[in-house]
N, C-alpha and C. Protein backbone atom coordinates (compact mmCIF):
# COMPACT_ATOMS: atom_id res chain seq x y z
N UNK A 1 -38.41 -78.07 -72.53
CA UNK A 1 -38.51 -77.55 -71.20
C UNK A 1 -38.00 -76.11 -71.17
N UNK A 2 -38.75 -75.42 -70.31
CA UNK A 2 -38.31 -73.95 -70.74
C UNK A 2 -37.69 -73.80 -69.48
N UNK A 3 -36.44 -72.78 -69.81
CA UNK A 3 -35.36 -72.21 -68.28
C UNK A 3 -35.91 -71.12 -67.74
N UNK A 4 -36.36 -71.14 -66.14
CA UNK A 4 -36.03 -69.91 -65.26
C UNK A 4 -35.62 -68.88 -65.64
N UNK A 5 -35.31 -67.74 -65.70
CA UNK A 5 -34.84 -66.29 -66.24
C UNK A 5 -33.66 -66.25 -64.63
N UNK A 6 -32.77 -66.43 -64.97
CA UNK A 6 -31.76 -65.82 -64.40
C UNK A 6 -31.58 -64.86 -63.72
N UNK A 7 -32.26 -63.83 -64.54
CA UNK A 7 -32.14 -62.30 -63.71
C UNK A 7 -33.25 -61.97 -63.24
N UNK A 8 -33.52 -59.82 -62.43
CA UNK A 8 -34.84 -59.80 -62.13
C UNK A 8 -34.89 -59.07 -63.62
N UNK A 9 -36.06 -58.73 -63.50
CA UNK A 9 -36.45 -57.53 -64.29
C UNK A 9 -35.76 -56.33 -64.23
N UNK A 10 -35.83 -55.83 -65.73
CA UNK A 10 -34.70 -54.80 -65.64
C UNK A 10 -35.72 -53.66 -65.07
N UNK A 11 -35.85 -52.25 -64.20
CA UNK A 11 -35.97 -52.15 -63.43
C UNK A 11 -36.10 -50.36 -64.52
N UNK A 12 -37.31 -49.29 -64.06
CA UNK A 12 -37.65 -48.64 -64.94
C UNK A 12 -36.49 -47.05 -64.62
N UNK A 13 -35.98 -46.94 -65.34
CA UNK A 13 -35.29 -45.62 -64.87
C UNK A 13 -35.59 -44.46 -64.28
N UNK A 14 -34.84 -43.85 -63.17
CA UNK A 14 -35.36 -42.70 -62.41
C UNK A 14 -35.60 -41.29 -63.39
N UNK A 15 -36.95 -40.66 -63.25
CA UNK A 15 -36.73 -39.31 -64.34
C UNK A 15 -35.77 -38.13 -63.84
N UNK A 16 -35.20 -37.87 -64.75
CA UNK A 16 -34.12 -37.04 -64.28
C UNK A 16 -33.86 -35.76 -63.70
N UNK A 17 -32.89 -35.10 -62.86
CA UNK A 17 -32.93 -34.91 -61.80
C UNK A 17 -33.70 -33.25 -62.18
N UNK A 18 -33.92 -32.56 -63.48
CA UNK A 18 -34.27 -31.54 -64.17
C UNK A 18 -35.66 -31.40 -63.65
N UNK A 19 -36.10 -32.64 -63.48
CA UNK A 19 -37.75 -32.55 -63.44
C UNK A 19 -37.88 -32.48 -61.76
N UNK A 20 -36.96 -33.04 -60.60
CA UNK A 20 -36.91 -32.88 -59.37
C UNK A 20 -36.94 -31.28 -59.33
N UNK A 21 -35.76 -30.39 -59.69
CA UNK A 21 -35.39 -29.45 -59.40
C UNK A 21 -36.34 -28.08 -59.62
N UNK A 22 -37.25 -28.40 -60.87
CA UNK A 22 -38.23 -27.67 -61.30
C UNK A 22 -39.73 -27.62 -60.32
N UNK A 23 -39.93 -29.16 -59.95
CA UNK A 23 -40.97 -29.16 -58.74
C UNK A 23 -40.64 -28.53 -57.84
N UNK A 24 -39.09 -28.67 -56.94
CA UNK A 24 -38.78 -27.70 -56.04
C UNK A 24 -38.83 -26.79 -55.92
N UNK A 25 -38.62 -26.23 -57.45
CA UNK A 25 -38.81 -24.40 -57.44
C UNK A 25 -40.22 -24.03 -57.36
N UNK A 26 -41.09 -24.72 -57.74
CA UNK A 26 -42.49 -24.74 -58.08
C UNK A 26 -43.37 -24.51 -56.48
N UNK A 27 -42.89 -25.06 -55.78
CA UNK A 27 -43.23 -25.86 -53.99
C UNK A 27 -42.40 -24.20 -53.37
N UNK A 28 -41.67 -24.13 -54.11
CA UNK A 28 -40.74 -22.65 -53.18
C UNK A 28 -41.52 -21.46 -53.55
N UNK A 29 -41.74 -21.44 -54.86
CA UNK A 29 -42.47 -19.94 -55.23
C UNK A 29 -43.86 -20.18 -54.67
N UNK A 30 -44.96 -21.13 -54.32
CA UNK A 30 -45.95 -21.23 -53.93
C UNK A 30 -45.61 -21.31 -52.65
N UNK A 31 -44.74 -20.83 -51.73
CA UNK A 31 -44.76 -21.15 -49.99
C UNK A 31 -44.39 -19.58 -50.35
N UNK A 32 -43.33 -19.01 -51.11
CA UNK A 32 -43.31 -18.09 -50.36
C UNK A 32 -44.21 -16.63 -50.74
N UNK A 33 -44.89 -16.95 -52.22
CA UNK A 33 -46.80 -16.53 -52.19
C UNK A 33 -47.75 -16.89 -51.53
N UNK A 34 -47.58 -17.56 -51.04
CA UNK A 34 -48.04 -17.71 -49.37
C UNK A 34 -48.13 -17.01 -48.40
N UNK A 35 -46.82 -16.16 -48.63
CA UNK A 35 -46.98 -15.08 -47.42
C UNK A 35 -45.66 -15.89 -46.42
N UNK A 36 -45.36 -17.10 -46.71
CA UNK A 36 -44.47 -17.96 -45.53
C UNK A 36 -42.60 -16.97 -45.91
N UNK A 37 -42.31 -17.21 -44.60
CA UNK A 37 -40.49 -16.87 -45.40
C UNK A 37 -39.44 -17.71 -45.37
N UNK A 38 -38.80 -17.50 -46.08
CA UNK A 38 -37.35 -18.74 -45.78
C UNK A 38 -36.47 -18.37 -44.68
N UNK A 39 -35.83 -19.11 -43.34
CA UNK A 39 -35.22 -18.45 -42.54
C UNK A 39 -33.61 -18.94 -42.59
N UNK A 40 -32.73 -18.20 -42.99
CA UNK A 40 -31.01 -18.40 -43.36
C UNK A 40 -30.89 -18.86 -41.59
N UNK A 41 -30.25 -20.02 -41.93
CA UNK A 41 -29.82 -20.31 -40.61
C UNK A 41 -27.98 -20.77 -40.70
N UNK A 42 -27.42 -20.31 -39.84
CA UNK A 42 -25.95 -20.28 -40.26
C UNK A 42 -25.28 -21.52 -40.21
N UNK A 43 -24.15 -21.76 -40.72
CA UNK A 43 -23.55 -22.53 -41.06
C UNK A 43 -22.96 -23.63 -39.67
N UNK A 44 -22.98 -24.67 -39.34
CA UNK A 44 -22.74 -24.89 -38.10
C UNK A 44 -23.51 -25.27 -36.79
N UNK A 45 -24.90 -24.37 -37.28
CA UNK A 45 -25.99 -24.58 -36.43
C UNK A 45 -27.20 -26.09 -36.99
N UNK A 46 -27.28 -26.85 -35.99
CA UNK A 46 -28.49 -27.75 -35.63
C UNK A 46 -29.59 -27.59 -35.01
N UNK A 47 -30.54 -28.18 -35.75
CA UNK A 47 -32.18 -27.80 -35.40
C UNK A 47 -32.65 -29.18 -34.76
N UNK A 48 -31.60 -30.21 -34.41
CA UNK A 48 -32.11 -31.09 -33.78
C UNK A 48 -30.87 -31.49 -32.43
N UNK A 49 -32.18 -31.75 -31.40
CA UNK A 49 -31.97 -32.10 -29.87
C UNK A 49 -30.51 -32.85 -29.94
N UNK A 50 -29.83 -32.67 -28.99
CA UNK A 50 -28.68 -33.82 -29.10
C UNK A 50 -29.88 -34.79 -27.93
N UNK A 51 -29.41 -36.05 -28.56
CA UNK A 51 -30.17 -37.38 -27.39
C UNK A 51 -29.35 -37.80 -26.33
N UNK A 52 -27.84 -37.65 -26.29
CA UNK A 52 -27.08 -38.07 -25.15
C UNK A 52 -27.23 -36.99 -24.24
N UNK A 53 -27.42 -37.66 -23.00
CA UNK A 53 -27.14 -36.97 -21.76
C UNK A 53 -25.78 -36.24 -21.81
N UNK A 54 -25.29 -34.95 -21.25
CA UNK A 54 -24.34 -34.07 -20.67
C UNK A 54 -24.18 -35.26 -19.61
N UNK A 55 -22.64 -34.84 -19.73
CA UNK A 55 -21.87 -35.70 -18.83
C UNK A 55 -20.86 -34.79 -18.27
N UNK A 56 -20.54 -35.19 -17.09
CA UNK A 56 -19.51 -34.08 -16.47
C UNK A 56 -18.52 -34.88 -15.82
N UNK A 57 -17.50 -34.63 -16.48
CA UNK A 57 -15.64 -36.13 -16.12
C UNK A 57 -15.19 -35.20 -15.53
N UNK A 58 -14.80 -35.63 -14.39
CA UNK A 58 -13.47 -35.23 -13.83
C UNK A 58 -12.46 -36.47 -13.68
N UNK A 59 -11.38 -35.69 -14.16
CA UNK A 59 -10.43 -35.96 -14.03
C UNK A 59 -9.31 -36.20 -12.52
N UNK A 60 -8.85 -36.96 -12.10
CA UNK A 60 -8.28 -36.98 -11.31
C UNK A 60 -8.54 -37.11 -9.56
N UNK A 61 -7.77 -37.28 -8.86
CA UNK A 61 -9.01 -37.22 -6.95
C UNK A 61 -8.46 -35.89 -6.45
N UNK A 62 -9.00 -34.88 -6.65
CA UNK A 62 -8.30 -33.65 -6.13
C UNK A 62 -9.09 -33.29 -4.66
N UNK A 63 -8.87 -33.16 -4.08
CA UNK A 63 -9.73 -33.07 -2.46
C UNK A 63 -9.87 -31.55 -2.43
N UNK A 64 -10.81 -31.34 -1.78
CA UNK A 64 -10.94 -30.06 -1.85
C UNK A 64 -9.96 -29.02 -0.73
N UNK A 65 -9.59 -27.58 -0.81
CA UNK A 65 -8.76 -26.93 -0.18
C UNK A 65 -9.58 -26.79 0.95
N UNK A 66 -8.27 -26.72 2.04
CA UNK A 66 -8.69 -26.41 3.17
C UNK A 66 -8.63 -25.04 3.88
């Protein structure tokens, strides 16, 4: 009687990260022979919407002056 295999399959290794980094450069020098430009955007800044509503707390029951 033959046993089940225990494990999965061993699973094919990712190619390494040399060959990512080279396509990237490849995708960059063809956008920006393109005519397209890269735009430096500073440190700090977001290019996406905040989704929560502005909210405005007050603090405390202060009545207004008379």
């Amino acid at each position: 009687m033959a046993r089940k295999p225990t494990r999965a399959a061993a699973k094919k290794k990712q190619p390494a990260a040399v060959e990512t980094s080279e396509s990237i450069e490849e995708q960059t020098r063809r956008f920006l022979e393109s005519g397209n430009k890269i735009q430096v955007i500073q440190s700090g800044v977001s290019g996406q919407t905040s989704m929560a509503a502005n909210k405005h707390i007050k603090l405390g029951n202060k009545t207004a002056a008379k």
